[in-house]
Protein backbone atom coordinates (compact mmCIF):
# COMPACT_ATOMS: atom_id res chain seq x y z
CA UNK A 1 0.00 0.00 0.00
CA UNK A 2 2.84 1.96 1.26
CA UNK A 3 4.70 1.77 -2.82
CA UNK A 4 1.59 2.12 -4.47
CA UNK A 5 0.58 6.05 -2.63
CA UNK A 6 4.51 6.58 -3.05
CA UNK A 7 4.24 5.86 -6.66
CA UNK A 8 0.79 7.39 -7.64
CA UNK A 9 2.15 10.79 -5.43
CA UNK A 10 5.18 10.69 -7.59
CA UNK A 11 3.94 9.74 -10.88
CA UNK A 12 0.05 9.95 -11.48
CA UNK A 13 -1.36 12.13 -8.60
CA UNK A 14 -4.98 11.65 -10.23
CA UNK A 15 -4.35 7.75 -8.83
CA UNK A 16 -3.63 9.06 -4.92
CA UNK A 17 -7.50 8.88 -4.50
CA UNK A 18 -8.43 5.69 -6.17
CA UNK A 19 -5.86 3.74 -4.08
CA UNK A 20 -7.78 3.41 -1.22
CA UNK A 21 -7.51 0.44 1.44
CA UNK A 22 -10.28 -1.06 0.84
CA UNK A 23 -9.79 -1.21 -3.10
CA UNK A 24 -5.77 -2.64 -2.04
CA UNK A 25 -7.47 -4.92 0.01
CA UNK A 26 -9.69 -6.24 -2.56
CA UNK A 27 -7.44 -6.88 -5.16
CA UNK A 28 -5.13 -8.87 -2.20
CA UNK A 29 -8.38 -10.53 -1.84
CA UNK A 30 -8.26 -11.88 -5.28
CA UNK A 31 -4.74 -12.19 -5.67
CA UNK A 32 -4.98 -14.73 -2.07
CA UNK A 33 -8.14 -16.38 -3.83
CA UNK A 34 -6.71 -17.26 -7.17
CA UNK A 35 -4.59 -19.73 -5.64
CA UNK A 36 -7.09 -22.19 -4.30
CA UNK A 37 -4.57 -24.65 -2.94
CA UNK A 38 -5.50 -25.61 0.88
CA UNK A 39 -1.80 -25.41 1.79
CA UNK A 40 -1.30 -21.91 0.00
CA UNK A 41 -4.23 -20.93 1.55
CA UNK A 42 -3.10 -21.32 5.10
CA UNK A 43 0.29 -19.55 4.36
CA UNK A 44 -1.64 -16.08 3.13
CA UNK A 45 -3.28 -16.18 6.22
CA UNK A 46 -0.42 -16.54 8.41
CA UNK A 47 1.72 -14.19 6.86
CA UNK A 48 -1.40 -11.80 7.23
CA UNK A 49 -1.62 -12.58 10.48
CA UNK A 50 2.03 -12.45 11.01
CA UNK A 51 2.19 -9.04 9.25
CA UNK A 52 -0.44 -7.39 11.65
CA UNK A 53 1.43 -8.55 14.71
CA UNK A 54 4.11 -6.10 16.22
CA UNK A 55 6.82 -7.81 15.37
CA UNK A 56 5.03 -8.28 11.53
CA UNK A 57 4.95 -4.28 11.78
CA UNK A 58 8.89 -4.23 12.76
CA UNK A 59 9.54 -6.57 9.75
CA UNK A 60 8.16 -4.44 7.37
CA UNK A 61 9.39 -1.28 8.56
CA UNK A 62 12.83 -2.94 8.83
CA UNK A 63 12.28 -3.81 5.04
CA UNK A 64 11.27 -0.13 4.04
CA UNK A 65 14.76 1.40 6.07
CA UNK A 66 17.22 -1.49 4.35
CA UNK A 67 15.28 -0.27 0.80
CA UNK A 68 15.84 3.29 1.46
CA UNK A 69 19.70 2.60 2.18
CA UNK A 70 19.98 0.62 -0.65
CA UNK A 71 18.27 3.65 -2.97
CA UNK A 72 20.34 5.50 -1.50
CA UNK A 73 23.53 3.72 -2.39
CA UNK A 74 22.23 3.64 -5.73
CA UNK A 75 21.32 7.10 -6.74
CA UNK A 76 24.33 7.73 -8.82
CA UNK A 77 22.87 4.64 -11.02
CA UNK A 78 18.96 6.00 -11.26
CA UNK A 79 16.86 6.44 -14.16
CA UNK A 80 14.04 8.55 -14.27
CA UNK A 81 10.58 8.16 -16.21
CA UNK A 82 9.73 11.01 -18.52
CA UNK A 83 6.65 11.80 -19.84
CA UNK A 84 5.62 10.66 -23.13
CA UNK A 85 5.87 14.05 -25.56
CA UNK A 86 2.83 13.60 -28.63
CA UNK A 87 4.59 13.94 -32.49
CA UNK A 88 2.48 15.42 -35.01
CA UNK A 89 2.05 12.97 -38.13
């Protein structure tokens, strides 16, 4: 949810509002359904679980810092997207 704001406030601000959590949440809903098997089933919902817990909130937080050091490391390398221009014809 997190990249998805970050990317719509960077790149499409018109998207900021669609994202809500309840539309995430519904697409993770299908995603989680899509693969029916019983054992894949019970994984999704531990990781959920897992994820909600504090030390599922410290994970991912610990995740987003070790990203943000590694972007940083890498900004000499980074591309940037630029808008498509329209060409008469």
């Amino acid at each position: 949810m997190r990249d998805i704001e970050g990317w719509c406030g960077q790149y499409e601000s018109s998207l900021v509002e669609w994202g809500t959590l309840a539309r995430f949440q519904e697409i993770m809903r299908a995603v989680s359904m899509a693969d029916v098997d019983a054992d894949s089933s019970n994984v999704w919902q531990r990781q959920g679980k897992f994820l909600l817990s504090l030390q599922g909130k410290q994970y991912i937080d610990d995740l987003y810092k070790a990203r943000e050091g590694l972007r940083e490391e890498m900004t000499a390398f980074r591309w940037h997207l630029t808008p498509l221009t329209q060409t008469s014809g």
